[in-house]
C-alpha atoms as a PDB file:
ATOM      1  CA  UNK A   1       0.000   0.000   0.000  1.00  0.00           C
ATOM      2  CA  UNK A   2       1.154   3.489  -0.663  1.00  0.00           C
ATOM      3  CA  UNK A   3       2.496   5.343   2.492  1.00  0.00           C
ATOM      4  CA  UNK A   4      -0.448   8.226   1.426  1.00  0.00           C
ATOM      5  CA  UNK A   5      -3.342   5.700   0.735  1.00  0.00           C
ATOM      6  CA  UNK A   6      -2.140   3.993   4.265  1.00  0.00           C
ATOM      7  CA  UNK A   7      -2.351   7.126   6.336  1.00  0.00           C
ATOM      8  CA  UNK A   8      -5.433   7.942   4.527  1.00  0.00           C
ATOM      9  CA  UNK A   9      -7.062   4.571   5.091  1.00  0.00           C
ATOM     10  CA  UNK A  10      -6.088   4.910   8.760  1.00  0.00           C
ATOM     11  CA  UNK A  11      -7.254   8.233   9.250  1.00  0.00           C
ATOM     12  CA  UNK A  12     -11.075   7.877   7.385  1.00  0.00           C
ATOM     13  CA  UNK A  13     -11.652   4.158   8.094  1.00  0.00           C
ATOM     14  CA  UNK A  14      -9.678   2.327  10.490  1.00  0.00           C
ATOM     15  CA  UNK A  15      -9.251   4.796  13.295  1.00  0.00           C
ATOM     16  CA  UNK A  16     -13.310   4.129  13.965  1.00  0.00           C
ATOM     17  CA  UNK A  17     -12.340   0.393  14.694  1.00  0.00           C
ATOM     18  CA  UNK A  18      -9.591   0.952  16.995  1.00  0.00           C
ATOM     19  CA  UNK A  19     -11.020   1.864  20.470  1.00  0.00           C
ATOM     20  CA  UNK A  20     -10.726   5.453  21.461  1.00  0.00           C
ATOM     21  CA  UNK A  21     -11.828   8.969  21.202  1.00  0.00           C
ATOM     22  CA  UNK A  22     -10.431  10.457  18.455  1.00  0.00           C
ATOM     23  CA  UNK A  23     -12.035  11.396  15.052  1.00  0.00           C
ATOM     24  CA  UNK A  24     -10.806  12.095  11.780  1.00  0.00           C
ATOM     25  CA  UNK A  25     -11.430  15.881  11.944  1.00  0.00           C
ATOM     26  CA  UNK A  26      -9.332  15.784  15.333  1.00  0.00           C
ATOM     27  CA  UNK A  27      -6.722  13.770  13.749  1.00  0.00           C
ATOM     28  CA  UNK A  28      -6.151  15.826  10.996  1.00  0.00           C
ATOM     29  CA  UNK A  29      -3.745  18.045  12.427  1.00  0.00           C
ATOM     30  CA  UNK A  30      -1.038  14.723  13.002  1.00  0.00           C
ATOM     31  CA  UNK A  31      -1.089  14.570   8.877  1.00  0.00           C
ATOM     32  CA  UNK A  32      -0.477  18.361   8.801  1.00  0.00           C
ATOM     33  CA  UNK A  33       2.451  18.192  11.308  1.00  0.00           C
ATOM     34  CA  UNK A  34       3.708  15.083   9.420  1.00  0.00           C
ATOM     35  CA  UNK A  35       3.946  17.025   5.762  1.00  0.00           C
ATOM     36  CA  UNK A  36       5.432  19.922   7.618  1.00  0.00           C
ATOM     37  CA  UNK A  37       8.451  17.228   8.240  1.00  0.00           C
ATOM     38  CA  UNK A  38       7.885  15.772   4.933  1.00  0.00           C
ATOM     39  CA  UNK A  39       8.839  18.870   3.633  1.00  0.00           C
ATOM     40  CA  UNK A  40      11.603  19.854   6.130  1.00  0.00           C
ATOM     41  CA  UNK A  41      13.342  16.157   5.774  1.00  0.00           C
ATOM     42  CA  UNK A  42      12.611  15.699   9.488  1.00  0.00           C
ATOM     43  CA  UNK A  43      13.260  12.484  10.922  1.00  0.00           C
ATOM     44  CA  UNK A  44      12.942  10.635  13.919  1.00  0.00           C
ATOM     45  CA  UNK A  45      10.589   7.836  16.066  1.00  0.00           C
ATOM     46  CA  UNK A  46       6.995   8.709  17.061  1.00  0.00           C
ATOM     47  CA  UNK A  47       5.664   8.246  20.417  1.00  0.00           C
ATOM     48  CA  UNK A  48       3.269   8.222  23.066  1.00  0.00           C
ATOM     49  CA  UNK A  49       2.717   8.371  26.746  1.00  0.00           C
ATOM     50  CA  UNK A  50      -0.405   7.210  27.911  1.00  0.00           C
ATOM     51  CA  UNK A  51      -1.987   4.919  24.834  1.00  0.00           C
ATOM     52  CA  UNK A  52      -5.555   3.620  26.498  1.00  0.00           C
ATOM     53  CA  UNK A  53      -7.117   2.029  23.438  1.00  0.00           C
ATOM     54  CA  UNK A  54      -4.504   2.891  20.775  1.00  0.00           C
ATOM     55  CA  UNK A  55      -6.341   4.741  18.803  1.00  0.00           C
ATOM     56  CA  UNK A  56      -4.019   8.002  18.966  1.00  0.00           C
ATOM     57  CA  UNK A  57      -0.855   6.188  19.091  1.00  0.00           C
ATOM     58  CA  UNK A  58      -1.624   4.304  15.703  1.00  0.00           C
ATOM     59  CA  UNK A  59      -2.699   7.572  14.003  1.00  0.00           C
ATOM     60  CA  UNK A  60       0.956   9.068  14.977  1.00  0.00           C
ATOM     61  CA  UNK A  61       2.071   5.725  13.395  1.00  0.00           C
ATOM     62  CA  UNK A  62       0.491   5.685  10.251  1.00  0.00           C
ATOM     63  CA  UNK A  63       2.576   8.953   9.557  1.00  0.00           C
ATOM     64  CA  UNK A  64       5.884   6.796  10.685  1.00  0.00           C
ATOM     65  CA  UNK A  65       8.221   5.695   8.437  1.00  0.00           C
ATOM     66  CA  UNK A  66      10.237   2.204   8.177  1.00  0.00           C
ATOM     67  CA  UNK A  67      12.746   3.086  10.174  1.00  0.00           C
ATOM     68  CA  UNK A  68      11.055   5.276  12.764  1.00  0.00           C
ATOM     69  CA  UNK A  69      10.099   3.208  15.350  1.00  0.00           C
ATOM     70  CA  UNK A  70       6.699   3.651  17.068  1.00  0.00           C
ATOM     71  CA  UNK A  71       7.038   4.020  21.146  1.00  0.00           C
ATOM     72  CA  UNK A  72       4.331   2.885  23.403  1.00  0.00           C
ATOM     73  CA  UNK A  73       4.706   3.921  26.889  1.00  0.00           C
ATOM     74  CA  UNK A  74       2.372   3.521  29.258  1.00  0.00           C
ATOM     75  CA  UNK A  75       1.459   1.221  32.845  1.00  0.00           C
ATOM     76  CA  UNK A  76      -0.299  -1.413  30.580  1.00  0.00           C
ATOM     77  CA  UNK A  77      -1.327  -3.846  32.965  1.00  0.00           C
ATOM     78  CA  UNK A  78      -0.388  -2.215  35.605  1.00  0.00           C
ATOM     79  CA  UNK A  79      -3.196  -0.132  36.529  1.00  0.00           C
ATOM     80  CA  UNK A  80      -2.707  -0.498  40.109  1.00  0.00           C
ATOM     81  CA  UNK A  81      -0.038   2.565  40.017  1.00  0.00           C
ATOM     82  CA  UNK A  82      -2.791   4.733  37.973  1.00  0.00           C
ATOM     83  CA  UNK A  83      -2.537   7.133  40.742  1.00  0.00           C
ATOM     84  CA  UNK A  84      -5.563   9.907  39.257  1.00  0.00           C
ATOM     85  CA  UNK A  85      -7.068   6.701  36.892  1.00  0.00           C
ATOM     86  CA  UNK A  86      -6.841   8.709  33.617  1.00  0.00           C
ATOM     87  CA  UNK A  87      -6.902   6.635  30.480  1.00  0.00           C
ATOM     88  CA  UNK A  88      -7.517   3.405  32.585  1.00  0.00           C
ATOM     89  CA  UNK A  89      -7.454   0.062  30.864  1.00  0.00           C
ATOM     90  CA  UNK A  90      -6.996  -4.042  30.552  1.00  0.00           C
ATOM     91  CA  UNK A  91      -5.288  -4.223  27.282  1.00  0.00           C
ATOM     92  CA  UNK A  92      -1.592  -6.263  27.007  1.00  0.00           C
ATOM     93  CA  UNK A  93       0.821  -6.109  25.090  1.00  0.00           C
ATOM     94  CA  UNK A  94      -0.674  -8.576  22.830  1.00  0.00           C
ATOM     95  CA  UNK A  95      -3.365  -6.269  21.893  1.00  0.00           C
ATOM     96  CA  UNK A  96      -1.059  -3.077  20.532  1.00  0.00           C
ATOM     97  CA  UNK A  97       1.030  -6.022  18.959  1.00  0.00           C
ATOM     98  CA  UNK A  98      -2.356  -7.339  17.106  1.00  0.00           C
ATOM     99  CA  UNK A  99      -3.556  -3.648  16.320  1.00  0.00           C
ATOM    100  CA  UNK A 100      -0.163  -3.123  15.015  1.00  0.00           C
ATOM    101  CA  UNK A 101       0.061  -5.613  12.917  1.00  0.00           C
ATOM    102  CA  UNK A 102      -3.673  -5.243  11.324  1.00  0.00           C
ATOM    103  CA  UNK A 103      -4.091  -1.684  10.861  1.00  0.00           C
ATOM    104  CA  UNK A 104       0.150  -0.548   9.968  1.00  0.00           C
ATOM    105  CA  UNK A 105       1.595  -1.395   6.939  1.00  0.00           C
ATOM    106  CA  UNK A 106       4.617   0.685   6.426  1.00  0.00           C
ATOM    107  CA  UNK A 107       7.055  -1.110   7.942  1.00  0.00           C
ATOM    108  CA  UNK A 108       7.839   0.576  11.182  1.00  0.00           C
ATOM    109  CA  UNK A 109       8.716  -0.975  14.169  1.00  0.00           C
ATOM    110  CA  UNK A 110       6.333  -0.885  17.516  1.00  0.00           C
ATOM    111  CA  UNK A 111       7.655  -0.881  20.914  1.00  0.00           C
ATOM    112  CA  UNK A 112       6.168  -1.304  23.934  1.00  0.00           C
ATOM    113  CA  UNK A 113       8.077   0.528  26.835  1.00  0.00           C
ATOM    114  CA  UNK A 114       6.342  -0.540  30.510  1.00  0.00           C
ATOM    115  CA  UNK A 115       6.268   2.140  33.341  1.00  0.00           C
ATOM    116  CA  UNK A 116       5.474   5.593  34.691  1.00  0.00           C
ATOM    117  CA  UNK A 117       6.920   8.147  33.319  1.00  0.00           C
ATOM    118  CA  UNK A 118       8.159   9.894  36.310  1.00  0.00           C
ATOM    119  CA  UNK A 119      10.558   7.186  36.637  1.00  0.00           C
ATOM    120  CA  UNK A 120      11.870   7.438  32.974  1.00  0.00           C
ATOM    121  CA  UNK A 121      14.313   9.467  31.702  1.00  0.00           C
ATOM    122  CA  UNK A 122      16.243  10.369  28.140  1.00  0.00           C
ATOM    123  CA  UNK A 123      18.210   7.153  28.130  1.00  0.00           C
ATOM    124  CA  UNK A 124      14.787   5.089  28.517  1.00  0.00           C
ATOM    125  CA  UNK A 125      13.078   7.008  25.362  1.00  0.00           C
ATOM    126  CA  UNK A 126      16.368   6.864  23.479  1.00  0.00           C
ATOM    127  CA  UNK A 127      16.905   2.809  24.259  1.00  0.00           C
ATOM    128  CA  UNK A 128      13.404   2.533  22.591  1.00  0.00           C
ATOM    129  CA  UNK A 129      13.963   4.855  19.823  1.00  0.00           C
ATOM    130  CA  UNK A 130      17.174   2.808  18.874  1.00  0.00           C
ATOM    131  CA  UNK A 131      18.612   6.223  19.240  1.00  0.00           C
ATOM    132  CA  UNK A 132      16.766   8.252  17.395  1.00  0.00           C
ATOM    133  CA  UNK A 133      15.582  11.732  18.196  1.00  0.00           C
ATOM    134  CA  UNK A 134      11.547  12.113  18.274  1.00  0.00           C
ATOM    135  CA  UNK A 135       9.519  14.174  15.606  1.00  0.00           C
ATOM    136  CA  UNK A 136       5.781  13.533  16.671  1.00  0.00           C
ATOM    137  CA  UNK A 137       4.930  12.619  20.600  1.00  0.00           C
ATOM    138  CA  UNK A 138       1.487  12.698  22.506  1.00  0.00           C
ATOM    139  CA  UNK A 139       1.487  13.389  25.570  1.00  0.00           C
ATOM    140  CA  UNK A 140      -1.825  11.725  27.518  1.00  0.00           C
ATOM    141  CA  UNK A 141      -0.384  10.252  30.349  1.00  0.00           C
ATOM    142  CA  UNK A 142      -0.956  11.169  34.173  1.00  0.00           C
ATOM    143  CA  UNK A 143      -3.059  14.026  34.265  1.00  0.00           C
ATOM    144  CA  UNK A 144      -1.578  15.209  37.155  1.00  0.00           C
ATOM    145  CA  UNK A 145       0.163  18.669  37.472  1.00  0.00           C
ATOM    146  CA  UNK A 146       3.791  16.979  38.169  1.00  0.00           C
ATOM    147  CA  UNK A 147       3.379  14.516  35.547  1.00  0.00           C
ATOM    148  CA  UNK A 148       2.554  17.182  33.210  1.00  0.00           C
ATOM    149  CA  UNK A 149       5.095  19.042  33.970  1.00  0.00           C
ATOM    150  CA  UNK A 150       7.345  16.318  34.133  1.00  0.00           C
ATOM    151  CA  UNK A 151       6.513  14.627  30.490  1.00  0.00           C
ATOM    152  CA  UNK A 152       7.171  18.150  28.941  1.00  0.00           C
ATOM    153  CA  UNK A 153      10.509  18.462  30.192  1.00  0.00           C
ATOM    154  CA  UNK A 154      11.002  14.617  29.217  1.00  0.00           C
ATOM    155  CA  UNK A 155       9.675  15.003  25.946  1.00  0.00           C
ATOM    156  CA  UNK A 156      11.896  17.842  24.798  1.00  0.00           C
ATOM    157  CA  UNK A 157      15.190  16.193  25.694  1.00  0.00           C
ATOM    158  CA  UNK A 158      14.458  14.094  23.188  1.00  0.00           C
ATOM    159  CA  UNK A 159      12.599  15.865  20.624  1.00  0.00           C
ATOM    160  CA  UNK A 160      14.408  17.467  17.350  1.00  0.00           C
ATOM    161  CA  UNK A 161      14.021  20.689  16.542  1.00  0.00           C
ATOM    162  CA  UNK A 162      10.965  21.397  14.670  1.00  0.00           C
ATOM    163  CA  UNK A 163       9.458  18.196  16.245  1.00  0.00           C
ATOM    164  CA  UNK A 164       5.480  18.359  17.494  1.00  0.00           C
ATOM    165  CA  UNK A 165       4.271  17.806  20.917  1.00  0.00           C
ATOM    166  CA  UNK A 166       0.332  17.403  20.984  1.00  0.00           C
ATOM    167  CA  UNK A 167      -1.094  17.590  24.804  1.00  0.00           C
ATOM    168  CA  UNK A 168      -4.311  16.220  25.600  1.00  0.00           C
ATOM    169  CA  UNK A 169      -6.991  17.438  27.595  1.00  0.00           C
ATOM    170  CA  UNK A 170      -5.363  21.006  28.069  1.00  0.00           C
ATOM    171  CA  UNK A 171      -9.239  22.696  27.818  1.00  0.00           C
ATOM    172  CA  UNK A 172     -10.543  19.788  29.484  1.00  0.00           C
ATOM    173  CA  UNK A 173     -12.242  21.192  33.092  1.00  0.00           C
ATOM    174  CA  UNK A 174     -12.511  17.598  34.333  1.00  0.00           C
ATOM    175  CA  UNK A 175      -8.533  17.294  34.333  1.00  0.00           C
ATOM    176  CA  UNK A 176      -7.200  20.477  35.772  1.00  0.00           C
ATOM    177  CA  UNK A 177      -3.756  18.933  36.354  1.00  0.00           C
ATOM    178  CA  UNK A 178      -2.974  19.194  32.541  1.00  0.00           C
ATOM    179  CA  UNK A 179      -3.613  23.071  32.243  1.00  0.00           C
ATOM    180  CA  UNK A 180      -1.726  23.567  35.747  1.00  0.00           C
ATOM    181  CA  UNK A 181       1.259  21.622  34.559  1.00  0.00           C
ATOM    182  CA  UNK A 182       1.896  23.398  31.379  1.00  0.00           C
ATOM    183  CA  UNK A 183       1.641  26.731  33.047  1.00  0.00           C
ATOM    184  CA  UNK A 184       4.295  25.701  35.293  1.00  0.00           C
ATOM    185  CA  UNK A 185       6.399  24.385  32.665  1.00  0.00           C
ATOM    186  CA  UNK A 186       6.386  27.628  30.709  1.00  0.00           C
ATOM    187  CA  UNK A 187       5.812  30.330  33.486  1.00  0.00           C
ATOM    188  CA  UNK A 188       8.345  28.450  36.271  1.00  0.00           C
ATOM    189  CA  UNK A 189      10.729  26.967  33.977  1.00  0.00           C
ATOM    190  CA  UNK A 190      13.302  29.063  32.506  1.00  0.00           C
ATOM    191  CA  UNK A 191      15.517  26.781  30.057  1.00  0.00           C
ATOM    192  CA  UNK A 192      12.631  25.049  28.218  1.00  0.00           C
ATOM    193  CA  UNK A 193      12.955  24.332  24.545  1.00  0.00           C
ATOM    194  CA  UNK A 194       9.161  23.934  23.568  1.00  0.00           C
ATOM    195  CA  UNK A 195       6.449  26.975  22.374  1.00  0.00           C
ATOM    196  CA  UNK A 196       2.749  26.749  22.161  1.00  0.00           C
ATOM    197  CA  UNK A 197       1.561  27.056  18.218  1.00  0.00           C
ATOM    198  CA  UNK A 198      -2.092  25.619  18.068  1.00  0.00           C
ATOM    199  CA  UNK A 199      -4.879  24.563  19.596  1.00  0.00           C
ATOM    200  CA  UNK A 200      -7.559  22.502  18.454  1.00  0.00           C
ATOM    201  CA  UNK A 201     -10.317  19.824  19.686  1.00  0.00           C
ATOM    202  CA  UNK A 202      -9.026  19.871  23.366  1.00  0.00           C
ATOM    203  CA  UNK A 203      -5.406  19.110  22.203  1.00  0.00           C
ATOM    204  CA  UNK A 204      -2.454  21.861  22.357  1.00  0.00           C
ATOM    205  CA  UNK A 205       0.627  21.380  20.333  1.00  0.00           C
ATOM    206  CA  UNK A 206       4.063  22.543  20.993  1.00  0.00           C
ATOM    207  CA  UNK A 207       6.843  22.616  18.705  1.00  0.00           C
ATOM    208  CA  UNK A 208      10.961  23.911  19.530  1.00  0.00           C
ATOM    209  CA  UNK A 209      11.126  27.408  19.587  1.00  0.00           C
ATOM    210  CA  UNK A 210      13.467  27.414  17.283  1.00  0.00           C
ATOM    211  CA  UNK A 211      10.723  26.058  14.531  1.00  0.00           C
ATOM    212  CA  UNK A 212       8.131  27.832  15.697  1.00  0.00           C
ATOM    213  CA  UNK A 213       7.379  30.613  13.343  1.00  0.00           C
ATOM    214  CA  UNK A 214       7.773  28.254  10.419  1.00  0.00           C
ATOM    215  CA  UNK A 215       5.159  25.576  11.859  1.00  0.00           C
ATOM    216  CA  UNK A 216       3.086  27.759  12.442  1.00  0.00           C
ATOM    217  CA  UNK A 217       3.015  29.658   8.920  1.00  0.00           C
ATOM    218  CA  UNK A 218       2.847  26.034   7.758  1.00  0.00           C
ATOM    219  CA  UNK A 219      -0.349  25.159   9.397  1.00  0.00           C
ATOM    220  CA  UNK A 220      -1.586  29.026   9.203  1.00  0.00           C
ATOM    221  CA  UNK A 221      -1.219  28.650   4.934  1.00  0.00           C
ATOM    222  CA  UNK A 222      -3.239  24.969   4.988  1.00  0.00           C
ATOM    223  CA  UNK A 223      -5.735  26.218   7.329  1.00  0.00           C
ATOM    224  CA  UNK A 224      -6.545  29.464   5.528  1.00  0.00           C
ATOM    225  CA  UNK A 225      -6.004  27.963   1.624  1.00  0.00           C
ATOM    226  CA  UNK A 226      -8.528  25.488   2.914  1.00  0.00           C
ATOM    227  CA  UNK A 227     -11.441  28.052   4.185  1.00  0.00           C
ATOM    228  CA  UNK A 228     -11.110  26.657   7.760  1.00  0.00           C
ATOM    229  CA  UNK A 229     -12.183  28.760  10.810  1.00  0.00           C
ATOM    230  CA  UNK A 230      -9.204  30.505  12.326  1.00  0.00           C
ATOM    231  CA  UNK A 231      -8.457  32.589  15.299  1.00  0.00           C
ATOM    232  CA  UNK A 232      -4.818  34.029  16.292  1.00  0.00           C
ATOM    233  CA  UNK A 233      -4.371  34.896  19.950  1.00  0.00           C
ATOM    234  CA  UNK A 234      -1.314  34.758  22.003  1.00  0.00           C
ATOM    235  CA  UNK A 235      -0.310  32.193  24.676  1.00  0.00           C
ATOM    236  CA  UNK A 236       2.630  31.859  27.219  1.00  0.00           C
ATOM    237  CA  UNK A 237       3.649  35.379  25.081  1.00  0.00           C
ATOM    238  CA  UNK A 238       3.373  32.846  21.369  1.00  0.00           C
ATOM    239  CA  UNK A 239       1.161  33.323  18.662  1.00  0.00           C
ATOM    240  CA  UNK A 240      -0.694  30.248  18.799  1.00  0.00           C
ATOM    241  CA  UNK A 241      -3.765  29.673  16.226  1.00  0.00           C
ATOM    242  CA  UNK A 242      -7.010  27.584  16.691  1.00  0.00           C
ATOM    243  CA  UNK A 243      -8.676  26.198  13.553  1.00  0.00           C
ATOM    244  CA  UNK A 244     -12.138  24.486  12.996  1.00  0.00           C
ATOM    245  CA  UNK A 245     -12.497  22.577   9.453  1.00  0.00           C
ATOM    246  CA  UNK A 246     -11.310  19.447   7.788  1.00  0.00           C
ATOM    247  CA  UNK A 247     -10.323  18.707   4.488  1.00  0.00           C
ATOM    248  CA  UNK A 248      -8.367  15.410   2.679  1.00  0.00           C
ATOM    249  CA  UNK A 249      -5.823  17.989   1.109  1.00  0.00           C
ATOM    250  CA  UNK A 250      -4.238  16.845   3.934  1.00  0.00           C
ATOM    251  CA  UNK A 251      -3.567  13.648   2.471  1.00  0.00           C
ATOM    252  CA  UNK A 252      -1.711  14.969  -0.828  1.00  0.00           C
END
């Protein structure tokens, strides 16, 4: 299958059979942030912390290429150290294994990496990366304010510049934690590397700072070619844009 007509397929069909949340309109932001590093020749493994039903983590996946591994991280079966029970499951390995192997086709890799990630560190995410820097990571695990916190300052140690960060739940009042946490990552943290850019269907993305203008020009010229909905406000002293609208451009 063609790596297009895969992500495509993924994105419109199979994303409704894999258990979840997320929709194609929701989605469609991961393909934008994917031909952004199409057309930057950015490289690197996708990941996730916090994968529930998979659903997310094998739309970041779909964009993956051979030899960018896929990284799973989450508790898995154990559940019993869920300290705030978001994104609470039974699933085993087995079942990302069998998802992985029905619904991707392009050849990359899928690893499973067990634990909370207040006990990981760079070395952890690099072991499962086989090295490589990050270009697309989720972040959707604890929705605590120190694990949100926490995950930021994980993820960009190993993120390359011009890499995409998509938090969930940041305008989600039933998780307060995830909103707290960012704010102290960008109001109480001096040497961070990320910036906000856009915000859309309860998710905010981050990219370096030293990308940020370009991403966001990138998705600002789709969005606006493409008649979608779009407000420009500032955040954490960024531009930052929030979009409404879908369209399958995104999968030229």
């Amino acid at each position: 299958m063609h790596d297009t007509d895969q992500k495509k397929q993924y994105f419109l069909d199979a994303i409704h059979r894999v258990g979840g949340f997320s929709f194609s309109e929701q989605l469609s932001y991961v393909m934008m942030a994917d031909a952004y590093h199409r057309s930057e020749n950015i490289h690197g493994a996708v990941g996730e912390i916090g994968v529930f039903l998979g659903d997310y983590l094998f739309g970041l996946g779909a964009c993956a290429r051979p030899d960018e591994p896929i990284v799973a991280i989450d508790l898995f079966e154990d559940q019993k150290d869920n300290i705030d029970g978001s994104g609470r499951h039974d699933k085993t390995f087995d079942y990302y294994r069998a998802l992985h192997q029905k619904h991707i086709r392009n050849g990359a890799e899928l690893v499973l990496l067990k634990g909370d990630s207040l006990y990981l560190n760079t070395q952890d995410l690099f072991k499962a990366s086989k090295q490589n820097r990050y270009r697309l990571f989720s972040i959707d695990g604890g929705h605590t304010h120190y694990h949100m916190t926490n995950d930021l300052f994980l993820v960009e140690s190993v993120l390359d510049h011009g890499g995409i960060v998509i938090v969930d739940d940041y305008t989600n009042a039933g998780w307060p934690g995830v909103a707290e946490g960012v704010a102290r990552y960008f109001l109480l943290s001096p040497n961070r590397r990320l910036a906000p850019f856009f915000t859309h269907w309860n998710k905010l993305l981050l990219t370096t700072e030293s990308r940020h203008e370009s991403v966001l020009k990138y998705f600002e010229d789709h969005a606006r070619t493409n008649n979608f909905h779009v407000v420009k406000q500032k955040l954490f002293g960024f531009d930052v844009l929030h979009t409404q609208g879908f369209s399958e451009t995104v999968f030229r």
